[in-house]
C-alpha atoms as a PDB file:
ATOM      1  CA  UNK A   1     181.991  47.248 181.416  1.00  0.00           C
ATOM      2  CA  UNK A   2     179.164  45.913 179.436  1.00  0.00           C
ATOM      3  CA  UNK A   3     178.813  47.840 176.050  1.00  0.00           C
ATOM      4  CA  UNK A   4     175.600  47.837 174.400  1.00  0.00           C
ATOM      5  CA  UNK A   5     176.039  48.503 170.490  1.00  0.00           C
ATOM      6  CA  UNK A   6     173.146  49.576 167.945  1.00  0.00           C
ATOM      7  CA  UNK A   7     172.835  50.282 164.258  1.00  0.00           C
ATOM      8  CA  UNK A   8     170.369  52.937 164.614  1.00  0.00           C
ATOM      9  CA  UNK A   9     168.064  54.186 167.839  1.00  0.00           C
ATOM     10  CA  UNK A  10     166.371  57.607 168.268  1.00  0.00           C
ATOM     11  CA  UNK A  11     168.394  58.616 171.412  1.00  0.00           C
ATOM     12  CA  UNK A  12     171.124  56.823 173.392  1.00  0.00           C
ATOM     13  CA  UNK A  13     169.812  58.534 176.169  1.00  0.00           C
ATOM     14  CA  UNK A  14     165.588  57.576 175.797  1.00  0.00           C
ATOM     15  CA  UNK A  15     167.124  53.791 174.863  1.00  0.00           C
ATOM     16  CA  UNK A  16     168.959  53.611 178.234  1.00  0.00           C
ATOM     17  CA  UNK A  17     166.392  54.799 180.220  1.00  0.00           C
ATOM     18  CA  UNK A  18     163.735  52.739 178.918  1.00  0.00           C
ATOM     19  CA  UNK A  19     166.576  49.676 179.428  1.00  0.00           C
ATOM     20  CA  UNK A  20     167.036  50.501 182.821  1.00  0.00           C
ATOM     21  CA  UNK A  21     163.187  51.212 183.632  1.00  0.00           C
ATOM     22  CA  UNK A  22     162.450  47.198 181.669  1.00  0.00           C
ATOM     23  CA  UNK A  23     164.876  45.954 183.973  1.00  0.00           C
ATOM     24  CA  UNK A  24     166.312  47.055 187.260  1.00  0.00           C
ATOM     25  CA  UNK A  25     169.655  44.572 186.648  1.00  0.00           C
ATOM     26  CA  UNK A  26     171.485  47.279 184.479  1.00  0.00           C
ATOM     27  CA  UNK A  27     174.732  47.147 185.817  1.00  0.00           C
ATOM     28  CA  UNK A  28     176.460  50.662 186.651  1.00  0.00           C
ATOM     29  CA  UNK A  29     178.289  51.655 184.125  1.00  0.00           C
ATOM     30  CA  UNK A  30     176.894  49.851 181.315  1.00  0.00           C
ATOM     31  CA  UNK A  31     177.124  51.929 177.663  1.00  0.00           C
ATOM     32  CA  UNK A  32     175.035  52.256 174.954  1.00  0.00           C
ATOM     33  CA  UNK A  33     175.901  53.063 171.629  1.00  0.00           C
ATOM     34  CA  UNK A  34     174.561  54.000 167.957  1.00  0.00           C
ATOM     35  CA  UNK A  35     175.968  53.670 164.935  1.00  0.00           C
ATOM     36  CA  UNK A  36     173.023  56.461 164.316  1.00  0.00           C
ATOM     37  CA  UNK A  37     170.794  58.670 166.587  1.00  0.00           C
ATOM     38  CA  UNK A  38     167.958  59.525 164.506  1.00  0.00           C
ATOM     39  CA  UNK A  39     166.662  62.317 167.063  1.00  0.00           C
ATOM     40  CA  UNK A  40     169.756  62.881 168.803  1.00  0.00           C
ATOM     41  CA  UNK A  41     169.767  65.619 171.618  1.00  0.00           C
ATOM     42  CA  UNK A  42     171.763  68.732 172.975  1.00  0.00           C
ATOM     43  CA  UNK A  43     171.294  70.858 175.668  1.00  0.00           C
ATOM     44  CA  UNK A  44     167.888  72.811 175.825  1.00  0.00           C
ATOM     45  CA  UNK A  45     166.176  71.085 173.159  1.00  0.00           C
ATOM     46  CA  UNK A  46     169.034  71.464 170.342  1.00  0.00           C
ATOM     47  CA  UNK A  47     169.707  68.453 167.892  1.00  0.00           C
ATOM     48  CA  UNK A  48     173.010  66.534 167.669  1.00  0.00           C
ATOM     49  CA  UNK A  49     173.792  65.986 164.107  1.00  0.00           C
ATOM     50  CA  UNK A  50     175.889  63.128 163.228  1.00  0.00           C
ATOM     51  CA  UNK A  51     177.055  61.314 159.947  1.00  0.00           C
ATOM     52  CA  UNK A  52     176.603  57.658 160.450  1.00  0.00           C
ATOM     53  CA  UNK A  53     178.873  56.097 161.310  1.00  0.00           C
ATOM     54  CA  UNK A  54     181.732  58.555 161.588  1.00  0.00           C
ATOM     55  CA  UNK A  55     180.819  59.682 164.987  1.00  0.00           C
ATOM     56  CA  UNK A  56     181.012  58.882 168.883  1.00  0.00           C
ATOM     57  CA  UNK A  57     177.493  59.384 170.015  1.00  0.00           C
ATOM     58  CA  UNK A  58     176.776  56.534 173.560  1.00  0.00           C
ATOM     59  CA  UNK A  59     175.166  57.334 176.734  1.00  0.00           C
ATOM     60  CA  UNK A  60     176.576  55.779 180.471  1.00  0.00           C
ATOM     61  CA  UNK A  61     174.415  54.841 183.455  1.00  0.00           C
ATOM     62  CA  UNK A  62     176.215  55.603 186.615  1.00  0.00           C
ATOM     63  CA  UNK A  63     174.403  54.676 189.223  1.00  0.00           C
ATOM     64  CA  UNK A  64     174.664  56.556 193.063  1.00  0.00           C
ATOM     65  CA  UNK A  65     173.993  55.483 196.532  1.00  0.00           C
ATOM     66  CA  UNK A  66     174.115  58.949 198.099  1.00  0.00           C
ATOM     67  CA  UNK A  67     174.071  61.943 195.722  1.00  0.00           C
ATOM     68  CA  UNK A  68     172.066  65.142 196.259  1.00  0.00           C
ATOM     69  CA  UNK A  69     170.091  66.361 193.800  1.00  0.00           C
ATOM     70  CA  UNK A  70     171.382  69.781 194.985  1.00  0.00           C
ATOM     71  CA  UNK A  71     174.891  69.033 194.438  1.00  0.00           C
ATOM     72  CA  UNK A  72     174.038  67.821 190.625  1.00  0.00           C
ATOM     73  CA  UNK A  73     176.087  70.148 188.961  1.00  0.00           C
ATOM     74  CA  UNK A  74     178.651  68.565 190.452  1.00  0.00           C
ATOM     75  CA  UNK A  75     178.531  65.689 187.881  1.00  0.00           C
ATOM     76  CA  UNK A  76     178.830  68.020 184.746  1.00  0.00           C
ATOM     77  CA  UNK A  77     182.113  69.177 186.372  1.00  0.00           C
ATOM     78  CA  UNK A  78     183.324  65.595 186.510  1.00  0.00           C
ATOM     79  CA  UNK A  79     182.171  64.563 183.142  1.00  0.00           C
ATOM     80  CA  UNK A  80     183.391  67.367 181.608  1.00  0.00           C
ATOM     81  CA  UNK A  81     186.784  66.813 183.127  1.00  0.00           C
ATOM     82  CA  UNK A  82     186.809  63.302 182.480  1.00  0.00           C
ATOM     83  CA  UNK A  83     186.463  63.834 178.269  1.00  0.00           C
ATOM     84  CA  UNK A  84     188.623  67.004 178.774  1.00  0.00           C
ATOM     85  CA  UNK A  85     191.748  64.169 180.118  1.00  0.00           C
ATOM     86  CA  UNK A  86     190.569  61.640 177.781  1.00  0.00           C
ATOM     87  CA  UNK A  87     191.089  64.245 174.695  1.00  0.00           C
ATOM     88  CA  UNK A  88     194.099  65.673 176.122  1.00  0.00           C
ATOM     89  CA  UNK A  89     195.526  61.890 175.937  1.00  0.00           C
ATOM     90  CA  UNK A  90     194.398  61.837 172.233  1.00  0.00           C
ATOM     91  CA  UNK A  91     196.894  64.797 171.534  1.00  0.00           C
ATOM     92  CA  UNK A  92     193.656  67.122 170.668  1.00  0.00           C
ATOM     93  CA  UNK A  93     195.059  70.991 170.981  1.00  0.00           C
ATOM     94  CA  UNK A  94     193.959  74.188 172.555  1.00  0.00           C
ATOM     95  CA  UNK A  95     191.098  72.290 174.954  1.00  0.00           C
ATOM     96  CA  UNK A  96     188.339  74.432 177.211  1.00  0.00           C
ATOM     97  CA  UNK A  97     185.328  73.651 178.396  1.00  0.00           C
ATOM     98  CA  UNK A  98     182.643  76.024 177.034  1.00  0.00           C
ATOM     99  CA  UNK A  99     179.859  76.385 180.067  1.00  0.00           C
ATOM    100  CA  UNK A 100     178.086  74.184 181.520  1.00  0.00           C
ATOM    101  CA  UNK A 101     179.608  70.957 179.011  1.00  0.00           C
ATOM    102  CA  UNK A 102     180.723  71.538 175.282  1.00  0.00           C
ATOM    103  CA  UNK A 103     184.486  70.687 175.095  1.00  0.00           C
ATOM    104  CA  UNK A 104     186.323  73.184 172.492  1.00  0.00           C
ATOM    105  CA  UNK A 105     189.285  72.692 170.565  1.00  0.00           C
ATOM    106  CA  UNK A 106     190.292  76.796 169.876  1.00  0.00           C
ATOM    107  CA  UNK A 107     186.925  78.099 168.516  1.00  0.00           C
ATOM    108  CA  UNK A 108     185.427  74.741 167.737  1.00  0.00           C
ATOM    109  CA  UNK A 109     183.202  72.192 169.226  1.00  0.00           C
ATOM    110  CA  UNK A 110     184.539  68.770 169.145  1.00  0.00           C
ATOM    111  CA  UNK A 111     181.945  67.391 171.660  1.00  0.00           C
ATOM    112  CA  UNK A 112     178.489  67.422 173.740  1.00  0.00           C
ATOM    113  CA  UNK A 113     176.926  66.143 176.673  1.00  0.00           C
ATOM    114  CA  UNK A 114     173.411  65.722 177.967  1.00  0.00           C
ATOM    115  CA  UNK A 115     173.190  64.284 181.614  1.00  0.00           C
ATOM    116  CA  UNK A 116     169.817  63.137 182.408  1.00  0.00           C
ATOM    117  CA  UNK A 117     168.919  62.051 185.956  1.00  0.00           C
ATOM    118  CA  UNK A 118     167.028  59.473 187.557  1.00  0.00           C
ATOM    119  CA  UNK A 119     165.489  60.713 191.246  1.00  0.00           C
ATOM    120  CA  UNK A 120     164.542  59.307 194.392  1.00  0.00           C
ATOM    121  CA  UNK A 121     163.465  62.332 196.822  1.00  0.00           C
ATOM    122  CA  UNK A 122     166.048  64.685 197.057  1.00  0.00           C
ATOM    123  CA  UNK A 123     168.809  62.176 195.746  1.00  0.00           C
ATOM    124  CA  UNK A 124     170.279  60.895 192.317  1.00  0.00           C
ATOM    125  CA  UNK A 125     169.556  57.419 191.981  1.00  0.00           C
ATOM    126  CA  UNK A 126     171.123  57.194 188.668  1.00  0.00           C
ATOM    127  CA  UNK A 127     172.257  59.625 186.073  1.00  0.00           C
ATOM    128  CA  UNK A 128     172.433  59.031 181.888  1.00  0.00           C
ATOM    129  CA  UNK A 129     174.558  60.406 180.333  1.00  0.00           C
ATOM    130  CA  UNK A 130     174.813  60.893 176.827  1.00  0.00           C
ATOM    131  CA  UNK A 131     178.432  62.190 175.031  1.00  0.00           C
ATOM    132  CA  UNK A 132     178.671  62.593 171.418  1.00  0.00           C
ATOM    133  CA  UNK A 133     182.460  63.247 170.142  1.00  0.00           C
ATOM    134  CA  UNK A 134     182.562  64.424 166.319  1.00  0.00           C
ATOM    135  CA  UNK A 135     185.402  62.142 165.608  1.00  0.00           C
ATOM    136  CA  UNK A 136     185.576  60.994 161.800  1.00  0.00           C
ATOM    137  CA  UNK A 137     183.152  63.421 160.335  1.00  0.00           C
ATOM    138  CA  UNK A 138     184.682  65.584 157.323  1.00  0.00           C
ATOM    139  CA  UNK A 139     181.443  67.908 157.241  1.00  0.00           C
ATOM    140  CA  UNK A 140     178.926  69.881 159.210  1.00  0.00           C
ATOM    141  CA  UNK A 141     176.933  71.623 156.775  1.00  0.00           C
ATOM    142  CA  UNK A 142     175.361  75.003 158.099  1.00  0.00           C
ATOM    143  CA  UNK A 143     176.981  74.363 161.258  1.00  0.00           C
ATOM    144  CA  UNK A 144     179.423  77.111 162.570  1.00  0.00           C
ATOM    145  CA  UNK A 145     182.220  77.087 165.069  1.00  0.00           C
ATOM    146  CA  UNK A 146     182.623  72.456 164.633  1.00  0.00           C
ATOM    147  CA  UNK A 147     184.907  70.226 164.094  1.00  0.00           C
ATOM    148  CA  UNK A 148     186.357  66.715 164.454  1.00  0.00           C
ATOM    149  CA  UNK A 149     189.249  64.760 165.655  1.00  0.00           C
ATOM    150  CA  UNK A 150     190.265  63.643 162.269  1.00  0.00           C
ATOM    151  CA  UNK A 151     190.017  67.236 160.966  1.00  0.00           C
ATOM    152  CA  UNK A 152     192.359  68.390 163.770  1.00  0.00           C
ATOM    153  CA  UNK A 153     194.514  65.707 163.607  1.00  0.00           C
ATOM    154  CA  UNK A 154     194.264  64.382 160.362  1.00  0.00           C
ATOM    155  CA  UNK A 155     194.060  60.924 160.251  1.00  0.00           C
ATOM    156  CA  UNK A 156     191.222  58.537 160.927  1.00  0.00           C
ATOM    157  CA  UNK A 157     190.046  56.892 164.470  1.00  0.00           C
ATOM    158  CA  UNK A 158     188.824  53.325 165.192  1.00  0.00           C
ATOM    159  CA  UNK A 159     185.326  54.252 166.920  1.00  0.00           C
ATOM    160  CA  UNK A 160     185.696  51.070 169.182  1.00  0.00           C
ATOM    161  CA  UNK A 161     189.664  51.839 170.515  1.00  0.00           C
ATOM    162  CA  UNK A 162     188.416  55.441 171.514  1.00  0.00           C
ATOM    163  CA  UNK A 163     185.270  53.891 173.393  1.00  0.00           C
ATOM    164  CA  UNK A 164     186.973  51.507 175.320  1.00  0.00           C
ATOM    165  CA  UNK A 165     190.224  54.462 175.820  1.00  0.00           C
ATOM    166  CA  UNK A 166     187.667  56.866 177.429  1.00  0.00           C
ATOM    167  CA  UNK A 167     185.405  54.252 179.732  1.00  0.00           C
ATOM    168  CA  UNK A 168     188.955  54.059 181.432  1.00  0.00           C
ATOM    169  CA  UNK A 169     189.257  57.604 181.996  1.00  0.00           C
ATOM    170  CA  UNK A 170     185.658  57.918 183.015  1.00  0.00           C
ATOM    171  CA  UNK A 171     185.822  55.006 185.756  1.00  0.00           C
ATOM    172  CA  UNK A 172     188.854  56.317 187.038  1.00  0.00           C
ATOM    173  CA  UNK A 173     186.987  59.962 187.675  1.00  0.00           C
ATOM    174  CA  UNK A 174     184.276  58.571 189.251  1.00  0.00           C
ATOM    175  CA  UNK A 175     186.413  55.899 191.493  1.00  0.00           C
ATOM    176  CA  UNK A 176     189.286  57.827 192.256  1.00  0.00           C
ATOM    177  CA  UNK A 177     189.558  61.525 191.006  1.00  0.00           C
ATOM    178  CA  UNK A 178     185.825  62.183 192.867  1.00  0.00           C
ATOM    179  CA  UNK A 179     187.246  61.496 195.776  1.00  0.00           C
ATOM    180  CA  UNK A 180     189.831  64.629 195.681  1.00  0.00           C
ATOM    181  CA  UNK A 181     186.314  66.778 196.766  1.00  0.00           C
ATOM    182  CA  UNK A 182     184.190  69.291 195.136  1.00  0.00           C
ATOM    183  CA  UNK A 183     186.260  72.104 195.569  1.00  0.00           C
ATOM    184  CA  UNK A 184     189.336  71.431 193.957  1.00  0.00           C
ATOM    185  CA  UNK A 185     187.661  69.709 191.292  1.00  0.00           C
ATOM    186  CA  UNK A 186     185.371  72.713 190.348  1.00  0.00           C
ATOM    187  CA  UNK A 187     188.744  74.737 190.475  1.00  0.00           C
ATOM    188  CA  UNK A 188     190.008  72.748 187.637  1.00  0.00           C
ATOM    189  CA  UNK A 189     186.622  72.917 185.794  1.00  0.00           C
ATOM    190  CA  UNK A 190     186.461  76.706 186.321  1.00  0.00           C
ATOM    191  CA  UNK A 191     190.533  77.433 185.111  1.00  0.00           C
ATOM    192  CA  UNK A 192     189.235  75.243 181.812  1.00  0.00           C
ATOM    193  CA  UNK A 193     186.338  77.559 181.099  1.00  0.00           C
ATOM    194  CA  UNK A 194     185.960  78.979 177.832  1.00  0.00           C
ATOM    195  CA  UNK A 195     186.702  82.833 177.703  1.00  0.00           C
ATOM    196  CA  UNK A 196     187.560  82.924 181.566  1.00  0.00           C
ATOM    197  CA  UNK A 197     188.660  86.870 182.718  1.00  0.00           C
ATOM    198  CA  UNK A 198     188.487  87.996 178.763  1.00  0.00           C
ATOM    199  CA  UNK A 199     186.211  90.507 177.536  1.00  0.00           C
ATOM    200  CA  UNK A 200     182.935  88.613 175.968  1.00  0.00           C
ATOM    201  CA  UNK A 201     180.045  89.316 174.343  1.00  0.00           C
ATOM    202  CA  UNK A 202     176.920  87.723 175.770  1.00  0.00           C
ATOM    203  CA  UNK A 203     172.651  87.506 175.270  1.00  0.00           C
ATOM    204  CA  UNK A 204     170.055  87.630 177.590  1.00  0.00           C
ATOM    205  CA  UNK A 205     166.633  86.139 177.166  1.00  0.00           C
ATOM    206  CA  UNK A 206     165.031  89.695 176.023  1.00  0.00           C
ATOM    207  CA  UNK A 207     168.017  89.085 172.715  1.00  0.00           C
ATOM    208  CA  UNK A 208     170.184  92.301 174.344  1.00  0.00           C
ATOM    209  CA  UNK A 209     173.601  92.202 174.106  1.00  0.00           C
ATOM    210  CA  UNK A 210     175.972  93.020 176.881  1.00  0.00           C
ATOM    211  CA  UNK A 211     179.670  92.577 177.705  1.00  0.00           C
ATOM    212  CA  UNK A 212     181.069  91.041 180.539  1.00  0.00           C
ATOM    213  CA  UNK A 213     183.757  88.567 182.231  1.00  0.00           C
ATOM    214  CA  UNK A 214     183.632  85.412 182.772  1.00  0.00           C
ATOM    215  CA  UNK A 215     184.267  84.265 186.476  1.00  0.00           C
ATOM    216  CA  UNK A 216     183.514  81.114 187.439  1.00  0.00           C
ATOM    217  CA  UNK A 217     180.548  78.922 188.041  1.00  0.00           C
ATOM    218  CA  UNK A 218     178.303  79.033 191.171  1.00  0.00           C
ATOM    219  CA  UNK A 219     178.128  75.949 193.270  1.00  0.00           C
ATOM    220  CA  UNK A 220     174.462  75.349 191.600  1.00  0.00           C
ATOM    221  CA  UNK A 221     175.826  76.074 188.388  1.00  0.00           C
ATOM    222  CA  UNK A 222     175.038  79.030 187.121  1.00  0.00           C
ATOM    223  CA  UNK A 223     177.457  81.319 185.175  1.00  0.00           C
ATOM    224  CA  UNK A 224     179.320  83.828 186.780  1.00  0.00           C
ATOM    225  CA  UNK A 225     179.938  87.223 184.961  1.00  0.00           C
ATOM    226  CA  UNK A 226     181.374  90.549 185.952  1.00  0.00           C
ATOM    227  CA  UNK A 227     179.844  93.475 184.405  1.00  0.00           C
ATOM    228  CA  UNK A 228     180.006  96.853 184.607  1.00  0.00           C
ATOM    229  CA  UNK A 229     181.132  98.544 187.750  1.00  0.00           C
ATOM    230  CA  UNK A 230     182.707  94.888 188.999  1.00  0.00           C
ATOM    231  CA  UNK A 231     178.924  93.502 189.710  1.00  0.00           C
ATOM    232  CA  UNK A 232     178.937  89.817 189.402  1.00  0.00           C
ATOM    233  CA  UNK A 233     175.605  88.195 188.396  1.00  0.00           C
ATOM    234  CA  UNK A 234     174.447  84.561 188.294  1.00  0.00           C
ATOM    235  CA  UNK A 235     173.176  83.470 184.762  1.00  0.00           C
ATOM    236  CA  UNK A 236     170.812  80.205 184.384  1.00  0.00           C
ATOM    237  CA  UNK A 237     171.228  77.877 181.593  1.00  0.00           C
ATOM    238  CA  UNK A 238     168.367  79.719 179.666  1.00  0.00           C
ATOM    239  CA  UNK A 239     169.078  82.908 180.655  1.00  0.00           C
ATOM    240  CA  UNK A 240     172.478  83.596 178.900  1.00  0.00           C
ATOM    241  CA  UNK A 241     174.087  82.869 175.483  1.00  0.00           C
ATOM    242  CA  UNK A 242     177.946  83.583 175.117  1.00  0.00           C
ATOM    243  CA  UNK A 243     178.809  84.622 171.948  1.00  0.00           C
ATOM    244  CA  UNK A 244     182.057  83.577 170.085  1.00  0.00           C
END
């Protein structure tokens, strides 16, 4: 796996696109990582702030031969599997998968991901996708509900080991555990969901609050949540905010 490693760059992500748009021989799974992302980015716009040099923050280009756009969510489920195994291996407890991709240890996020894809008509020709793992990082000032690997498991991580550790995991997903089908991977994405069947409070886009279950995920990837009278509804990415 070639591993690309910089001091500082605005965004993983933006420095592996433009890569593979300079040159078309970026090999599939080739990895870029910063020391420092100086405009880091989370889902919807959000910022991913990270102490230098006490973080995990790299992006992967996976590259596809035949992938459906339409089946796209698809690849959250496997990434977010993948880093669920890989943390699992790390001893990291109490592990869920907040919807669509934050990976929680109890209350607390321990890690992000941003998949960007690259399209050719109505199929993936490649997909970025950008992971940052708090891992050494002691403090997130005015940030709620985060922590770190070394704050849950007190004692410090060698950036480079853990890199290396989870490109393993992530090739074997993509290699071998894809091959086990859609369905029974979702299942394992859906029993890792955050708040699954427990009473939750969530926001719609108008900022009203309203309780409801989670259920699942749709095949396109939108939240499914039982409310009132056993009505399930679809929820977009933008259109719901779970609160915890």
């Amino acid at each position: 796996m070639n591993i690309v490693k910089l001091n500082a760059t605005a965004s993983t992500n933006a420095y592996l696109k433009d890569y593979l748009l300079a040159t078309e021989e970026v090999k599939d799974y080739t990895v870029v990582v910063a020391k420092e992302q100086v405009a880091g980015r989370g889902q919807m716009g959000t910022t991913w702030v990270s102490e230098s040099g006490k973080n995990l923050t790299f992006s992967v280009l996976k590259r596809f031969d035949d992938f459906l756009v339409s089946n796209q969510f698809f690849l959250n489920i496997c990434v977010s599997l993948a880093i669920y195994d890989f943390l699992k291996q790390q001893q990291v407890p109490n592990l869920s998968i907040k919807w669509p991709n934050d990976i929680l240890s109890g209350h607390s996020k321990i890690c992000g991901i941003l998949i960007e894809n690259i399209l050719s008509g109505k199929k993936i020709q490649a997909s970025v996708i950008g992971i940052g793992l708090n891992v050494n990082q002691l403090e997130f000032k005015n940030l709620p509900n985060v922590s770190s690997l070394k704050l849950l498991l007190g004692r410090t991580f060698d950036l480079d080991y853990l890199l290396k550790s989870f490109t393993v995991v992530f090739k074997k997903y993509f290699n071998e555990e894809i091959n086990k089908g859609k369905e029974q991977l979702q299942f394992s994405y859906e029993s890792l969901l955050f708040r699954k069947n427990k009473p939750s409070t969530f926001k719609n886009m108008d900022g009203e609050l309203f309780m409801g279950f989670i259920k699942g995920v749709s095949p396109e990837g939108k939240l499914l949540i039982t409310l009132e009278d056993n009505i399930v509804t679809e929820y977009g990415l933008k259109e719901v905010q779970l609160l915890y």
